[in-house]
C-alpha atoms as a PDB file:
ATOM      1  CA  UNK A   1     -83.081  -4.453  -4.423  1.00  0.00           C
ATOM      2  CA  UNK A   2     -85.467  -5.347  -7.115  1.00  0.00           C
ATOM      3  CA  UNK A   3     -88.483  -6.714  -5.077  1.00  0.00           C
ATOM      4  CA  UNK A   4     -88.077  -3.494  -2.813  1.00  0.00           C
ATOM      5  CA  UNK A   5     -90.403  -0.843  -3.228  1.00  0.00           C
ATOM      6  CA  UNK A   6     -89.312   2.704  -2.018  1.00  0.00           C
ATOM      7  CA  UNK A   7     -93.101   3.865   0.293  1.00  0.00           C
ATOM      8  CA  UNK A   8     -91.640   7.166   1.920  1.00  0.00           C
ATOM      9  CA  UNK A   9     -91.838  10.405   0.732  1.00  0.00           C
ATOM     10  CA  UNK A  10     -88.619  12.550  -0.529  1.00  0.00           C
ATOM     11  CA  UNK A  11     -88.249  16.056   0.273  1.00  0.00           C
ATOM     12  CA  UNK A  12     -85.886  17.210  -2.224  1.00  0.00           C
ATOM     13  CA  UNK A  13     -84.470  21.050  -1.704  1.00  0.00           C
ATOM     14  CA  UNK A  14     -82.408  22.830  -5.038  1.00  0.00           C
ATOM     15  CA  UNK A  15     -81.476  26.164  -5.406  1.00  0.00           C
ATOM     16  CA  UNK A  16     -79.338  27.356  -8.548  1.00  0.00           C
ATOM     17  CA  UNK A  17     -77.343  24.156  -9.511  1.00  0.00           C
ATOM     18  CA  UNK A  18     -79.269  22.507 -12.198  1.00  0.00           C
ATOM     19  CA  UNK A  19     -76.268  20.319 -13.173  1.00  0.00           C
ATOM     20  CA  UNK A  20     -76.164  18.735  -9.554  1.00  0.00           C
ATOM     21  CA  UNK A  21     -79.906  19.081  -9.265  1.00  0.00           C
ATOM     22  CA  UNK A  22     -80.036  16.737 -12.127  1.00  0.00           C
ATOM     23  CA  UNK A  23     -77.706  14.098 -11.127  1.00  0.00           C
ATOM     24  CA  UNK A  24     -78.978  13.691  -7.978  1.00  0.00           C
ATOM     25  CA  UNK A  25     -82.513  13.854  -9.444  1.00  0.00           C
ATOM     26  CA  UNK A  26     -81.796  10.648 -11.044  1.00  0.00           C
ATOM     27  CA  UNK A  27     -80.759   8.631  -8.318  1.00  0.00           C
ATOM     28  CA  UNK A  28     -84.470   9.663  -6.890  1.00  0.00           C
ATOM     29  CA  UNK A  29     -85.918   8.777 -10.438  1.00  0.00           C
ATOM     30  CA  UNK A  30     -84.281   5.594  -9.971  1.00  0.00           C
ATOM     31  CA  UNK A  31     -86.422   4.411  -6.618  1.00  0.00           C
ATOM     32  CA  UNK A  32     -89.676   6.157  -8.253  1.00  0.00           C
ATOM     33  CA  UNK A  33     -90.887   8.057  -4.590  1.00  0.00           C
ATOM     34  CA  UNK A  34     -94.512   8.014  -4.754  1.00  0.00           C
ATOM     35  CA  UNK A  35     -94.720  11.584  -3.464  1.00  0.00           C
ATOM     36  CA  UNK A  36     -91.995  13.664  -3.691  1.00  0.00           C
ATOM     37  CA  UNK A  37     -92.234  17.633  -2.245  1.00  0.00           C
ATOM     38  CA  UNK A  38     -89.616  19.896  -3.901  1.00  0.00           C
ATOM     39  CA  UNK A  39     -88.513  22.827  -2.214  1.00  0.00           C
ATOM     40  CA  UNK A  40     -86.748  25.922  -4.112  1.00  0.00           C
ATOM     41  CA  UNK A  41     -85.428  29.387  -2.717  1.00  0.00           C
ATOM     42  CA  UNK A  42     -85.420  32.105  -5.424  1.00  0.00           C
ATOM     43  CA  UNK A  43     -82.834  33.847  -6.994  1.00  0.00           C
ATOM     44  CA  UNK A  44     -80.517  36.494  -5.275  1.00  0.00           C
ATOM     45  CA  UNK A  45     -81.598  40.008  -7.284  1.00  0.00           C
ATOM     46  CA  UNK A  46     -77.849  40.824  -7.353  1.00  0.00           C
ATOM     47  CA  UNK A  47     -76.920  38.192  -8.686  1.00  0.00           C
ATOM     48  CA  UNK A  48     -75.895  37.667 -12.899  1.00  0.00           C
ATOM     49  CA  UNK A  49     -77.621  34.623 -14.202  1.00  0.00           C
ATOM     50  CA  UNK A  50     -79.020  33.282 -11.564  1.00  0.00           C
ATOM     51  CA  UNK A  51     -83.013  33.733 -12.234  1.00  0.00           C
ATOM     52  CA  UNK A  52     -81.651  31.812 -15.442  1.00  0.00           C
ATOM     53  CA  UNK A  53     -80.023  29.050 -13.088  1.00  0.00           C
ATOM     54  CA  UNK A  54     -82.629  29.060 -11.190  1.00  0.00           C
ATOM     55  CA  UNK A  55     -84.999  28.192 -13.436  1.00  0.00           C
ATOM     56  CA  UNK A  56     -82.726  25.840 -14.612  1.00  0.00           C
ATOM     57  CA  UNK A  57     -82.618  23.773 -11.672  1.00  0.00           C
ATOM     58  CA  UNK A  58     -86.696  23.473 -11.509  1.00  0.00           C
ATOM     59  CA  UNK A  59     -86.733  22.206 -14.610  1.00  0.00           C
ATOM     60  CA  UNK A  60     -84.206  19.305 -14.130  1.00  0.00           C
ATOM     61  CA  UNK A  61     -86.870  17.403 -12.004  1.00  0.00           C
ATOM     62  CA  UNK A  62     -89.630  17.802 -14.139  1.00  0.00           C
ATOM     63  CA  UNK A  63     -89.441  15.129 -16.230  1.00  0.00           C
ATOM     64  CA  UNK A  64     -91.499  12.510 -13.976  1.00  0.00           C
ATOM     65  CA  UNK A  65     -92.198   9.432 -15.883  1.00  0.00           C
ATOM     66  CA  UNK A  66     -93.590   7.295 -12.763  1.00  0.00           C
ATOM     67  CA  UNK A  67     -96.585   6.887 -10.744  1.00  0.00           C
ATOM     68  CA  UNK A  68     -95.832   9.985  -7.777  1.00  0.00           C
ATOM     69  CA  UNK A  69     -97.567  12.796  -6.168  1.00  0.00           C
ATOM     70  CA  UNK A  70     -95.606  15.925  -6.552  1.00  0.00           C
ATOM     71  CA  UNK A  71     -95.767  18.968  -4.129  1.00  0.00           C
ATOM     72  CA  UNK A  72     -93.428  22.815  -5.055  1.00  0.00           C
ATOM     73  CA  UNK A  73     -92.751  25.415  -3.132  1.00  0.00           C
ATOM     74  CA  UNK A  74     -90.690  27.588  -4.780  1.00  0.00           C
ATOM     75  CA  UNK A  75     -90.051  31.212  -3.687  1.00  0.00           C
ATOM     76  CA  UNK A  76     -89.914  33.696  -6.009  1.00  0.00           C
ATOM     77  CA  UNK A  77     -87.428  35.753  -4.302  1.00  0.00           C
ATOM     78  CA  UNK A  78     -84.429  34.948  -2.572  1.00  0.00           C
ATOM     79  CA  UNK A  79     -85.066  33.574   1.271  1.00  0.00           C
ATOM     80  CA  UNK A  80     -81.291  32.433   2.221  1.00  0.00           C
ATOM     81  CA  UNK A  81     -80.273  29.248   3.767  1.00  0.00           C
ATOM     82  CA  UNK A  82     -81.734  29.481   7.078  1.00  0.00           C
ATOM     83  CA  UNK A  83     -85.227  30.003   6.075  1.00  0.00           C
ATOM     84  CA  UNK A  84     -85.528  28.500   2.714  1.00  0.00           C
ATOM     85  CA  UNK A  85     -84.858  24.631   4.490  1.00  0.00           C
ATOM     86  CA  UNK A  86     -86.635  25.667   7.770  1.00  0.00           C
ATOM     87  CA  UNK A  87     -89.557  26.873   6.621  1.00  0.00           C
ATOM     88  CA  UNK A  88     -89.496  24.210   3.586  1.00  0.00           C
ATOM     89  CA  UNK A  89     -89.047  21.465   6.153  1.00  0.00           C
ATOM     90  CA  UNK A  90     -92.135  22.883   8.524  1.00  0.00           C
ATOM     91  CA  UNK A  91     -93.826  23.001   5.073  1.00  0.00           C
ATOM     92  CA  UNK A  92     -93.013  19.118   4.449  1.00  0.00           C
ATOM     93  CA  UNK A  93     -93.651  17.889   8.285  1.00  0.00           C
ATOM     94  CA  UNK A  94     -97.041  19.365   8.024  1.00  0.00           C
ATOM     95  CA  UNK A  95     -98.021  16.956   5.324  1.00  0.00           C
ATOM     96  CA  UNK A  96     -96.395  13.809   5.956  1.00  0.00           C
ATOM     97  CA  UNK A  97     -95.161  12.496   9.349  1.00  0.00           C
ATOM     98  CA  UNK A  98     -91.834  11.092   8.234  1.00  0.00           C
ATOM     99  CA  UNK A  99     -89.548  11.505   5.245  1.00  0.00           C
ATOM    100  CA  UNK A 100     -86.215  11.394   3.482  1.00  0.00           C
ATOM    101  CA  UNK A 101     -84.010  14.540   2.757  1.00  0.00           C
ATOM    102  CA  UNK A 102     -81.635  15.312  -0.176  1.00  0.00           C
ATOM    103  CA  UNK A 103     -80.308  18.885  -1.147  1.00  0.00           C
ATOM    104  CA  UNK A 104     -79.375  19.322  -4.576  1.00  0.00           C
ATOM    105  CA  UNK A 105     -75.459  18.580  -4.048  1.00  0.00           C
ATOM    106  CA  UNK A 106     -76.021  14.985  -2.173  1.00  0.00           C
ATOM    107  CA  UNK A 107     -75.473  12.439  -4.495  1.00  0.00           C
ATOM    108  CA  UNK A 108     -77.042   9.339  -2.542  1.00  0.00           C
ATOM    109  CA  UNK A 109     -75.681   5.560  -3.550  1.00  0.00           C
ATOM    110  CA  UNK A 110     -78.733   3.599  -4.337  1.00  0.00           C
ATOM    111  CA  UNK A 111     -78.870   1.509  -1.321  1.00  0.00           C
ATOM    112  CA  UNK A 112     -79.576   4.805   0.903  1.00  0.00           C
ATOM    113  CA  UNK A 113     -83.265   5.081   0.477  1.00  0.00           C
ATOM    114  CA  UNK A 114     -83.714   1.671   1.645  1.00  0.00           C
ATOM    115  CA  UNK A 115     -81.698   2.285   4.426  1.00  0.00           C
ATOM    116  CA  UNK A 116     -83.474   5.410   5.589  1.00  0.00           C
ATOM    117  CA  UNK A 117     -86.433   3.939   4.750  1.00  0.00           C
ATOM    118  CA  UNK A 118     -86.446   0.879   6.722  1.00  0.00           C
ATOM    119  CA  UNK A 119     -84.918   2.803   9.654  1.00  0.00           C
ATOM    120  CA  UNK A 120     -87.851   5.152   9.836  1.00  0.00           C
ATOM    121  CA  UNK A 121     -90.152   2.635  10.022  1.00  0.00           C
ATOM    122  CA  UNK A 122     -87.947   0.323  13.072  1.00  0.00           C
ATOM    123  CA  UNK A 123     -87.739   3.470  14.869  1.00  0.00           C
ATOM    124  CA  UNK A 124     -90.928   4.764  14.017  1.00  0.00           C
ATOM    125  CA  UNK A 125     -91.962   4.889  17.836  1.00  0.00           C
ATOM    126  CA  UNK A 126     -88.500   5.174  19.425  1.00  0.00           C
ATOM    127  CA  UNK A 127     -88.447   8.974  20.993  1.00  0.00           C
ATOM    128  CA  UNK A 128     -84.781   8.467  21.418  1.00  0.00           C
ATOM    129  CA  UNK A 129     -83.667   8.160  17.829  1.00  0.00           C
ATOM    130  CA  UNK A 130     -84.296  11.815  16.578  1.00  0.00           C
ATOM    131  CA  UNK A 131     -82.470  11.540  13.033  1.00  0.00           C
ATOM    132  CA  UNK A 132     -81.052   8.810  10.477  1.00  0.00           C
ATOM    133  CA  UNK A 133     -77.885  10.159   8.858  1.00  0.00           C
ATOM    134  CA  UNK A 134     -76.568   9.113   5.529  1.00  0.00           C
ATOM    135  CA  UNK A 135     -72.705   9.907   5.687  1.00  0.00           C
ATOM    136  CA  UNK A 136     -70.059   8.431   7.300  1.00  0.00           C
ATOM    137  CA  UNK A 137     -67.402  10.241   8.570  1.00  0.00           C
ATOM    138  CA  UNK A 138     -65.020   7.492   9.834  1.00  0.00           C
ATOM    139  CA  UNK A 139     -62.934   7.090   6.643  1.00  0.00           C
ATOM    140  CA  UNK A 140     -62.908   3.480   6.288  1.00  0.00           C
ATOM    141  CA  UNK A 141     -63.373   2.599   9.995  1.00  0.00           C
ATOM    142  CA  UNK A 142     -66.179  -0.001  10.993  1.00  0.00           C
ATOM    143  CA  UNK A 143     -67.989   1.083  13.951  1.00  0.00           C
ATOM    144  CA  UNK A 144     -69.221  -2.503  15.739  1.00  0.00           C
ATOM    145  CA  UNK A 145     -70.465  -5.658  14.189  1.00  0.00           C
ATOM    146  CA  UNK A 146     -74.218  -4.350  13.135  1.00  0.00           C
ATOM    147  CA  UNK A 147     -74.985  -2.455   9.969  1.00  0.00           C
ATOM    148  CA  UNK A 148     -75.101   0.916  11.673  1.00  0.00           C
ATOM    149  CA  UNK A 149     -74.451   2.329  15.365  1.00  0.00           C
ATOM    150  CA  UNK A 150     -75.599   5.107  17.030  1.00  0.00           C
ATOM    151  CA  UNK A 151     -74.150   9.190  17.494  1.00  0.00           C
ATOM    152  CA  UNK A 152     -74.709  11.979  18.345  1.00  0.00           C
ATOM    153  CA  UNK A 153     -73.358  14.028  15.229  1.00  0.00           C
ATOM    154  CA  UNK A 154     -76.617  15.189  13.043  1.00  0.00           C
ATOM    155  CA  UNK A 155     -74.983  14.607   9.061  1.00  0.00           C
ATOM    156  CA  UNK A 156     -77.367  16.437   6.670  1.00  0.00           C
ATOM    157  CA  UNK A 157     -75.791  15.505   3.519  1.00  0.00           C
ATOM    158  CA  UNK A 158     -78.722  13.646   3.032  1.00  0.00           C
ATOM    159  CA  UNK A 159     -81.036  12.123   5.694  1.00  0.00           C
ATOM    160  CA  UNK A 160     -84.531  11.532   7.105  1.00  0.00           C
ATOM    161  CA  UNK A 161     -86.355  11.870  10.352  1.00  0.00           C
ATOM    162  CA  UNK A 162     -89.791  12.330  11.595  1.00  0.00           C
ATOM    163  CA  UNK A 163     -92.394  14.752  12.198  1.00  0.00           C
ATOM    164  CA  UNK A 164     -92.170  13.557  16.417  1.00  0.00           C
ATOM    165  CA  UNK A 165     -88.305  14.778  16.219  1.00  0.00           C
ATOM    166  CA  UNK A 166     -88.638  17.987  13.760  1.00  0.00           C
ATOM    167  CA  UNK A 167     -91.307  20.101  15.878  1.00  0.00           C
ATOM    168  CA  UNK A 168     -88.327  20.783  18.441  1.00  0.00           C
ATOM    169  CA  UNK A 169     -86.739  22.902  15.876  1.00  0.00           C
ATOM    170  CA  UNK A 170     -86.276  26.514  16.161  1.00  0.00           C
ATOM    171  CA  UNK A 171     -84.542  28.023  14.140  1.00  0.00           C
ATOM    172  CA  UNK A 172     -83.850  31.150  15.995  1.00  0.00           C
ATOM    173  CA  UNK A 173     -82.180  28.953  18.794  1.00  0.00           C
ATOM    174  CA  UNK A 174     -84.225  30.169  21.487  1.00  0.00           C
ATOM    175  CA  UNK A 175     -83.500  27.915  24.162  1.00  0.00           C
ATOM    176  CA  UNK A 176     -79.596  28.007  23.581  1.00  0.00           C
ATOM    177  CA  UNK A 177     -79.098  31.082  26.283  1.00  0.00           C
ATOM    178  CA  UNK A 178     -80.858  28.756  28.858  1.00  0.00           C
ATOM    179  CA  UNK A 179     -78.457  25.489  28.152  1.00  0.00           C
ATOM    180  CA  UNK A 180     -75.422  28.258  28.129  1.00  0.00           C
ATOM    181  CA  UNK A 181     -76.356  29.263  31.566  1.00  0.00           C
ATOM    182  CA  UNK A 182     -77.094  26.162  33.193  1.00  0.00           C
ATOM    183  CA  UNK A 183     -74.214  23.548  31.392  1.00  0.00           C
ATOM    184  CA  UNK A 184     -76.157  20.990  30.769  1.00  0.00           C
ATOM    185  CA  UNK A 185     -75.463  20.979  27.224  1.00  0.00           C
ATOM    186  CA  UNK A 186     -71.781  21.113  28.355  1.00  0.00           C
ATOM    187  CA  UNK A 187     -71.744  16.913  29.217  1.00  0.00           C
ATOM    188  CA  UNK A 188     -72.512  16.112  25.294  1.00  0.00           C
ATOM    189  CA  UNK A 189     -69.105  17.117  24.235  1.00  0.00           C
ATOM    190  CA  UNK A 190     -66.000  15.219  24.931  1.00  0.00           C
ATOM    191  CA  UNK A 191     -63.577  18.338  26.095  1.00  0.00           C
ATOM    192  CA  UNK A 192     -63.922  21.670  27.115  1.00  0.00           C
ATOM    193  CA  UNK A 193     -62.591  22.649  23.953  1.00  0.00           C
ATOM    194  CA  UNK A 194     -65.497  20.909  22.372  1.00  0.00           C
ATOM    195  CA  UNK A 195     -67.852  22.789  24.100  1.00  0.00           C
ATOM    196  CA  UNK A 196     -66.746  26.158  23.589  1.00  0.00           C
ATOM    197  CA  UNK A 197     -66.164  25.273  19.650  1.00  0.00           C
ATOM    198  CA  UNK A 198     -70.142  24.358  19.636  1.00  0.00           C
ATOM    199  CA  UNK A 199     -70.666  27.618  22.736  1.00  0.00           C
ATOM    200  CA  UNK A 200     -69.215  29.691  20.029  1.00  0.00           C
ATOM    201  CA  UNK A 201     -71.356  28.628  17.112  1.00  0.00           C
ATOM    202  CA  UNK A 202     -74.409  28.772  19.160  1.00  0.00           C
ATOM    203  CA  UNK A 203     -73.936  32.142  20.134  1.00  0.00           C
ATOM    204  CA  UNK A 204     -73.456  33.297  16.705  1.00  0.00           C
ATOM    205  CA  UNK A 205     -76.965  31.361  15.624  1.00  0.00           C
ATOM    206  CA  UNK A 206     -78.689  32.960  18.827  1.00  0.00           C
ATOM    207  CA  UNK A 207     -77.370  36.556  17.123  1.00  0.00           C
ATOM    208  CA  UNK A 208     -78.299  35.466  13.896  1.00  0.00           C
ATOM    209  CA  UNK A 209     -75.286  36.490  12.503  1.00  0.00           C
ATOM    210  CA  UNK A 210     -74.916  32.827  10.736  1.00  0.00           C
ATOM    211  CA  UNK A 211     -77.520  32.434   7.655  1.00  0.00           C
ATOM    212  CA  UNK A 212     -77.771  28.299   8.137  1.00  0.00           C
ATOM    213  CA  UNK A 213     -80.487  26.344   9.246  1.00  0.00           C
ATOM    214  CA  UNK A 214     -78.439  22.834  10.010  1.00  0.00           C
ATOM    215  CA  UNK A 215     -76.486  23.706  13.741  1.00  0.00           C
ATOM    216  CA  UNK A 216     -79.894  24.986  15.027  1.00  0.00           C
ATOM    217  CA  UNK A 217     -81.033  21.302  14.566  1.00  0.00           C
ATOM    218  CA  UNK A 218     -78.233  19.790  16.208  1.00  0.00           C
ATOM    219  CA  UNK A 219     -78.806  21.747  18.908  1.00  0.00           C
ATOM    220  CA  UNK A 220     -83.072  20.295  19.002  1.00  0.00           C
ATOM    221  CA  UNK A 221     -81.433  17.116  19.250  1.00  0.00           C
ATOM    222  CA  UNK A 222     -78.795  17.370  22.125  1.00  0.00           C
ATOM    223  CA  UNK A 223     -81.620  19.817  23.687  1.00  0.00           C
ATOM    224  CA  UNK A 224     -83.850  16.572  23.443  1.00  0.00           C
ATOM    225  CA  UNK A 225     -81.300  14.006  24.365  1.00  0.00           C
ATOM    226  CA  UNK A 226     -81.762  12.177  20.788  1.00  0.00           C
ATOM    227  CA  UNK A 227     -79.795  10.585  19.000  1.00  0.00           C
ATOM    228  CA  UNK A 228     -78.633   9.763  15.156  1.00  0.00           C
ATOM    229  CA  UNK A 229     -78.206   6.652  13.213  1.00  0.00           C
ATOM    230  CA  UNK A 230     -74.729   6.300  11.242  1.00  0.00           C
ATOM    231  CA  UNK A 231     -74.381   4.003   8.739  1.00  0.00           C
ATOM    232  CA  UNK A 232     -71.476   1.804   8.553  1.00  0.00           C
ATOM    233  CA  UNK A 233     -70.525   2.607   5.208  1.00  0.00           C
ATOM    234  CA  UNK A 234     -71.012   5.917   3.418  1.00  0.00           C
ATOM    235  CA  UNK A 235     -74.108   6.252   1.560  1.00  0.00           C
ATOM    236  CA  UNK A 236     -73.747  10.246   0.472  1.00  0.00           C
ATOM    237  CA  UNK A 237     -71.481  12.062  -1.654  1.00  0.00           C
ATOM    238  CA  UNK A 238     -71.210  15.263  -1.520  1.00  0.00           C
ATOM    239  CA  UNK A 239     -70.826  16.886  -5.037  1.00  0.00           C
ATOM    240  CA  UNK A 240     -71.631  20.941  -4.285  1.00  0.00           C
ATOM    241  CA  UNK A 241     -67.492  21.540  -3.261  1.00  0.00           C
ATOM    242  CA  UNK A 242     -66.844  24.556  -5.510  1.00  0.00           C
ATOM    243  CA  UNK A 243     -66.907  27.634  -5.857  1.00  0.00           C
ATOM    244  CA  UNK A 244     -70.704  28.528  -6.774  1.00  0.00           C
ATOM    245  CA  UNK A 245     -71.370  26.651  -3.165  1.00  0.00           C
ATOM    246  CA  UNK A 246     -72.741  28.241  -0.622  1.00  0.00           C
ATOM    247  CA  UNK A 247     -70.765  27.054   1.910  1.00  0.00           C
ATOM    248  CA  UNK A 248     -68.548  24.465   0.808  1.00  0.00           C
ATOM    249  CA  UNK A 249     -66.403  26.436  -1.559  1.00  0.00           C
ATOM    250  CA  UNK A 250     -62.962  24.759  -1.171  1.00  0.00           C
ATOM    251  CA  UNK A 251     -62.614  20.582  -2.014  1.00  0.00           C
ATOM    252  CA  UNK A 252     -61.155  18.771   1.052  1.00  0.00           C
ATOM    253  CA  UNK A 253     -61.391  15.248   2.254  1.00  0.00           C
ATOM    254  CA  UNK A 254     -64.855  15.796   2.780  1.00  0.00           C
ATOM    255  CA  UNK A 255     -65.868  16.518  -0.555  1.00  0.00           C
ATOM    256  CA  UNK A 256     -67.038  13.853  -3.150  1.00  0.00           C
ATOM    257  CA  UNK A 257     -66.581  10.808  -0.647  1.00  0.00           C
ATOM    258  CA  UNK A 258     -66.808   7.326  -2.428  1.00  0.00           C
ATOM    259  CA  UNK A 259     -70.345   5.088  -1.517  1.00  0.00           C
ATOM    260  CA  UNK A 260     -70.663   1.893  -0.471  1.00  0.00           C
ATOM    261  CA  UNK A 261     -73.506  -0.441  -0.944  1.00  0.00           C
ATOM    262  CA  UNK A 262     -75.322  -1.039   2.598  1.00  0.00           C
ATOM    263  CA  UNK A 263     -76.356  -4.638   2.259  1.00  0.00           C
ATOM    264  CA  UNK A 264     -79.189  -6.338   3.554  1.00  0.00           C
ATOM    265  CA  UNK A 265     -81.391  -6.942   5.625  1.00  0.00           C
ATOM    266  CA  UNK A 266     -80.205  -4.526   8.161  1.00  0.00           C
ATOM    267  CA  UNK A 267     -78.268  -6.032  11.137  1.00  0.00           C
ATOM    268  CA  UNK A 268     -79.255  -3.779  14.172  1.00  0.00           C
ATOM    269  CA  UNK A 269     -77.410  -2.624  17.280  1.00  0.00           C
ATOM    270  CA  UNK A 270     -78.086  -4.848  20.568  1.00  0.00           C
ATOM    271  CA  UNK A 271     -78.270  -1.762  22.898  1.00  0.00           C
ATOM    272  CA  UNK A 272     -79.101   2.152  22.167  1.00  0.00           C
ATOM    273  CA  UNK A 273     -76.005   3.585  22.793  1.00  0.00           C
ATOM    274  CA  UNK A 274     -73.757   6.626  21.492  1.00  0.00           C
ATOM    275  CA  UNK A 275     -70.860   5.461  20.363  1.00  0.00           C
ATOM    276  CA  UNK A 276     -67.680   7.641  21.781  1.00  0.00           C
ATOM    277  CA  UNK A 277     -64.901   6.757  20.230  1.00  0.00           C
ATOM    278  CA  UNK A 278     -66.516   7.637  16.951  1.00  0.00           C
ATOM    279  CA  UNK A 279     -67.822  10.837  17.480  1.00  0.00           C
ATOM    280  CA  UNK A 280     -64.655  11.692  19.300  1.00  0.00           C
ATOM    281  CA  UNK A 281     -62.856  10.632  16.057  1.00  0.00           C
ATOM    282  CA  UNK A 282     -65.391  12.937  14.028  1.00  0.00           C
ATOM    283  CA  UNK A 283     -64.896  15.879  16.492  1.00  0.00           C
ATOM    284  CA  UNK A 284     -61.288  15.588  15.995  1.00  0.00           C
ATOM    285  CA  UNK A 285     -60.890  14.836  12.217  1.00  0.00           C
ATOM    286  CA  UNK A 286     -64.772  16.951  10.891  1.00  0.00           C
ATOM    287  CA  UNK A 287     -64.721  20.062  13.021  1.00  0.00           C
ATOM    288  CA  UNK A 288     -61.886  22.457  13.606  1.00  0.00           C
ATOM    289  CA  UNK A 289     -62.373  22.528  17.377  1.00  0.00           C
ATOM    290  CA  UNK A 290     -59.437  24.135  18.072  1.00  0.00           C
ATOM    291  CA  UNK A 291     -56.743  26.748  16.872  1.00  0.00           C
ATOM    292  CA  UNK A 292     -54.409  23.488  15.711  1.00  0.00           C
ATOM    293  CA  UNK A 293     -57.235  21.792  14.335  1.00  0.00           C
ATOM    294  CA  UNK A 294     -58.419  25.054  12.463  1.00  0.00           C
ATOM    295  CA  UNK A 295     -55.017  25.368  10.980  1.00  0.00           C
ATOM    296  CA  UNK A 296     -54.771  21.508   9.948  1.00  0.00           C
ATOM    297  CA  UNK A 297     -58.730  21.679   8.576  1.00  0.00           C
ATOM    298  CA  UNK A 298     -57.360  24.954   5.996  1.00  0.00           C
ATOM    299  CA  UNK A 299     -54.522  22.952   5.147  1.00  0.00           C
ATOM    300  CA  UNK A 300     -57.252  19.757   4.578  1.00  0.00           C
ATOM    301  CA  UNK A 301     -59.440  22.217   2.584  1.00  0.00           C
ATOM    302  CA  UNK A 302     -62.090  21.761   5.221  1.00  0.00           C
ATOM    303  CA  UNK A 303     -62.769  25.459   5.767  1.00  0.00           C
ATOM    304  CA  UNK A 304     -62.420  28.405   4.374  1.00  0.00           C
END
């Protein structure tokens, strides 16, 4: 990759983990963004240490030693999940109409900012690509012949998407009681027990009795009909499994997934089309859809 240039901007969110804040601070280092906008909640006032942590974290990507035009916005007090991304990612998509996203536990293999990058720019146009995702869930199964294929599982363990897709977020849900009460939403999900998994959730968001920011956007993007790109290979590791995570606390199969170089140039997909039998896989191997699956996903160390 060494006559590639990285153009795109990074939005890079951290919290409290300066440790994993640094490590995946390097990998961005290593591409040399030439604007990068950091985005940091505050501490938690109840919290021992953390201000100091904190702090911490902020100044693990300080030490910029290329060409790059840096943007904060770093809250003084403590926001929460839900409103520390979704307000930092309106802040973002009003200054730049496209970008790649890391949190501070999403260690990405070198190879992912090209891929994201050259993605955003093929699709640029294409209203029916809302997201490119940088995980793969299959464990070691190829989906088709082409260097990605298409889903409709939103991955946020590091990603990018556009301004175009983003300004259908809400992250109070809002439209989720009218998709309840009609079904429409019901035809994206392979089962009935599917559905009422995701009906659950929803409901929960709606009551905002779940402090996230991440299932609101999956619902923009079934709400929109859009679809996400999955790599063929994982790209993402995620390194935040632990107990000072906020929501993945216990390791599982999940957590710190082995990367793959994606090689290139990219080989692209012949038709735009979700592909089934892998997000049926992921819905029956990612998310504890049902009472069974719950218990197998605790034994996995999937949930909590």
């Amino acid at each position: 990759m060494s006559d590639w240039r990285l153009e795109t901007p990074i939005a890079f969110f951290i919290f409290n983990r300066p440790e994993t804040t640094a490590r995946v601070f390097a990998e961005i280092a290593r591409v040399k963004p030439p604007r990068l906008f950091v985005v940091a909640d505050g501490p938690r006032s109840d919290w021992h240490g953390e201000a100091e942590r904190c702090a911490a974290a902020r100044a693990a990507v300080e030490d910029i030693d290329w060409e790059c035009k840096v943007e904060t916005l770093y809250s003084k007090r403590n926001l929460g999940c839900r409103e520390r991304v979704s307000s930092g990612l309106d802040w973002v998509f009003e200054q730049t109409p496209e970008a790649i996203i890391l949190e501070d536990d999403c260690l990405p293999h070198p190879s992912f900012f090209r891929f994201c990058a050259g993605l955003l720019a093929h699709y640029r146009g294409d209203t029916r690509i809302g997201m490119i995702n940088g995980s793969n869930f299959q464990f070691g199964r190829t989906r088709g012949e082409s260097s990605y294929y298409f889903s409709r599982s939103a991955h946020v363990w590091g990603w990018a998407t556009w301004r175009r897709a983003w300004r259908f977020y809400d992250k109070t849900a809002v439209a989720w009681p009218t998709l309840r009460e009609n079904g429409q939403l019901a035809q994206v999900f392979p089962s009935a027990t599917d559905y009422r998994y995701w009906r659950k959730i929803f409901d929960r968001v709606h009551r905002g009795e779940i402090d996230t920011w991440d299932y609101q956007w999956s619902l923009a993007l079934w709400g929109q009909s859009m679809l996400c790109i999955a790599p063929n290979v994982n790209l993402v590791s995620n390194i935040g499994f632990g107990k000072d995570a906020t929501h993945t606390k216990i390791d599982g199969i999940c957590s710190e997934m082995a990367t793959k170089t994606m090689h290139f140039p990219l080989e692209h997909p012949a038709f735009v089309l979700p592909d089934s039998p892998a997000d049926l896989f992921e819905m029956r191997h990612v998310f504890p859809t049902s009472p069974a699956r719950r218990v197998l996903h605790k034994l996995r160390g999937l949930i909590d």
